[in-house]
C-alpha atoms as a PDB file:
ATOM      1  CA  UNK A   1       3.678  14.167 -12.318  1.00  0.00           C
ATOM      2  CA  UNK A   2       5.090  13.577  -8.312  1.00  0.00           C
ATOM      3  CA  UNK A   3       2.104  10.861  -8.154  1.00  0.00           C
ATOM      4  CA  UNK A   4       2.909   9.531 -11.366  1.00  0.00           C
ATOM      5  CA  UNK A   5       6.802   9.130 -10.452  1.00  0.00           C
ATOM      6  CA  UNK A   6       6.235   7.850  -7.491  1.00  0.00           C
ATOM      7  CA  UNK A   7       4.289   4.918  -8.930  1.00  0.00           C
ATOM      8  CA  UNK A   8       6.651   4.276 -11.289  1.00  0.00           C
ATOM      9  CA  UNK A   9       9.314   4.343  -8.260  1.00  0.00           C
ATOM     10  CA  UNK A  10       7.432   2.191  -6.200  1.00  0.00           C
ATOM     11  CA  UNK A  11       6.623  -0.485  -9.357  1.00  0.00           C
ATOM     12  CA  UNK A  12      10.636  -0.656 -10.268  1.00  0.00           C
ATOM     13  CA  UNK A  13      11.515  -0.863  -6.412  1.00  0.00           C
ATOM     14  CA  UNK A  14       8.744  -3.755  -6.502  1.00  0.00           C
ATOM     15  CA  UNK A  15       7.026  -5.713  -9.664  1.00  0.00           C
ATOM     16  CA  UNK A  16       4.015  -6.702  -8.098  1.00  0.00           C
ATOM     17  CA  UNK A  17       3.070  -2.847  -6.460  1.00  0.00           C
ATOM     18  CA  UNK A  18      -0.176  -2.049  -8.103  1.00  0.00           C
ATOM     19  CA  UNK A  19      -2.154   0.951  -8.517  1.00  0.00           C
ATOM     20  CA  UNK A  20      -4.625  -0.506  -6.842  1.00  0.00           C
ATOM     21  CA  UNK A  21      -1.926  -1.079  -3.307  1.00  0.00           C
ATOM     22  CA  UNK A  22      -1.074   2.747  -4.042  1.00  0.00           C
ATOM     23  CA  UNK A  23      -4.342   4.138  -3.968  1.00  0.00           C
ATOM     24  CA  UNK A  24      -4.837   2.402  -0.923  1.00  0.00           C
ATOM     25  CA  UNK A  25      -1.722   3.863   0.433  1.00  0.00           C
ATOM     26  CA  UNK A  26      -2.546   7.296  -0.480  1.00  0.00           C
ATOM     27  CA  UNK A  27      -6.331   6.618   0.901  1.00  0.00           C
ATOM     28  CA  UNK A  28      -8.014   7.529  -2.740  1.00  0.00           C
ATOM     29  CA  UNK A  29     -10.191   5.801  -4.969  1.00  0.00           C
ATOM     30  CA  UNK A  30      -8.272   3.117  -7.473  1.00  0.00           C
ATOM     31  CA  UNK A  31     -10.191   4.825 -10.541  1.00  0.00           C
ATOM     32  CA  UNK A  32      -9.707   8.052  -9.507  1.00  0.00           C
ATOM     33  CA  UNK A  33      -5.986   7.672  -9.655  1.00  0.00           C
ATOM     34  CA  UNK A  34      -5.644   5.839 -12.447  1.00  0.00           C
ATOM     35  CA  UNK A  35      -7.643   9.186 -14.087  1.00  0.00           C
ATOM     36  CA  UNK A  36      -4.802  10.954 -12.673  1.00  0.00           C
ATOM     37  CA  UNK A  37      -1.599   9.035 -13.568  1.00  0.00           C
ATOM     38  CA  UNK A  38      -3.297   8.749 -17.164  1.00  0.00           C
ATOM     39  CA  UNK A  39      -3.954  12.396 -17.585  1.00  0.00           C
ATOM     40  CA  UNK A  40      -7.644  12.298 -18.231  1.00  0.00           C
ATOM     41  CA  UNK A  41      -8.217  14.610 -14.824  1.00  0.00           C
ATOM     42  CA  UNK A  42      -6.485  16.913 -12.499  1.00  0.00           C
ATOM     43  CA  UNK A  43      -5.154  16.559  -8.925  1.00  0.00           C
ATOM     44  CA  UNK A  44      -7.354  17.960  -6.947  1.00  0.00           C
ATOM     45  CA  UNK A  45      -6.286  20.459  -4.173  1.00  0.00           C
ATOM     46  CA  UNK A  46      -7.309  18.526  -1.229  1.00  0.00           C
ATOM     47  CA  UNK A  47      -5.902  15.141  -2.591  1.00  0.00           C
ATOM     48  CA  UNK A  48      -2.480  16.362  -3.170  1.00  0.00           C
ATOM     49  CA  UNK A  49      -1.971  18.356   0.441  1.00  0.00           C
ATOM     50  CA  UNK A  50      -3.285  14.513   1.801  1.00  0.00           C
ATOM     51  CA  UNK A  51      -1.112  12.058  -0.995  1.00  0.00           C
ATOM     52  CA  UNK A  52       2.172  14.762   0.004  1.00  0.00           C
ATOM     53  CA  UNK A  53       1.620  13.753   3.648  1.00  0.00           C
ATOM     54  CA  UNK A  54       1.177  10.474   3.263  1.00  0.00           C
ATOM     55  CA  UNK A  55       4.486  10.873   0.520  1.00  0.00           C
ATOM     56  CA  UNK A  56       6.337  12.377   3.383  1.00  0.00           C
ATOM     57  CA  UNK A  57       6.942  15.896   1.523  1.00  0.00           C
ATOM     58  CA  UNK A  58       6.884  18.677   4.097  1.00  0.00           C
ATOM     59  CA  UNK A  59       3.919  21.662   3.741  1.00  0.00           C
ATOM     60  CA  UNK A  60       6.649  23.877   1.680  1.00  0.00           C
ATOM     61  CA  UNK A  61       7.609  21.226  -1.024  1.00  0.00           C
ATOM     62  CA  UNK A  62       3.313  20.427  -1.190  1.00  0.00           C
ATOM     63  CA  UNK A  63       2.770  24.426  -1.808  1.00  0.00           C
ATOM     64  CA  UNK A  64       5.141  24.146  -4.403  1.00  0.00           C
ATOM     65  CA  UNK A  65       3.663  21.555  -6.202  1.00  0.00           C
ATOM     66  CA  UNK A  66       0.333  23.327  -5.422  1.00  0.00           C
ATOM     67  CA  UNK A  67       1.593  26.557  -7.238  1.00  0.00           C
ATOM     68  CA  UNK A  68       3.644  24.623 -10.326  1.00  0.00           C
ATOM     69  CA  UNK A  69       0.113  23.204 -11.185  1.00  0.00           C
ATOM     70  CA  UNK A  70      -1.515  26.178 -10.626  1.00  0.00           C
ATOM     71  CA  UNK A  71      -4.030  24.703  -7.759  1.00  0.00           C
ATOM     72  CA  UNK A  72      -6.010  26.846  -5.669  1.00  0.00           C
ATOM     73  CA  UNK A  73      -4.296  25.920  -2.064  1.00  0.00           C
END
């Protein structure tokens, strides 16, 4: 959901912002987010604590989202 949102902030803020520019942002493989934002697989643990940081959130707000979807931290 936060990586989904963000893309969608990032596209309205900026037509031609792909997924493949975010991806690259967030250092993770194109296809492996677009599994994500499309629901076909879960964040995994590691790949959240590293897209938050890279998102700016601090380590509290990235436990939170750990807990809320129920992610081993």
């Amino acid at each position: 959901d936060l990586l989904k949102r963000e893309f969608e902030r990032r596209k309205g803020a900026n037509g031609r912002y792909s997924l493949r520019r975010m991806a690259l942002d967030l250092a993770v493989d194109h296809s492996t987010l677009s599994q994500i934002l499309r629901g076909e697989r879960k964040v995994p643990g590691t790949m959240l604590r590293s897209a938050g940081r890279r998102l700016g959130l601090s380590a509290e707000e990235i436990s939170a989202y750990l807990a809320a979807e129920q992610i081993p931290d």
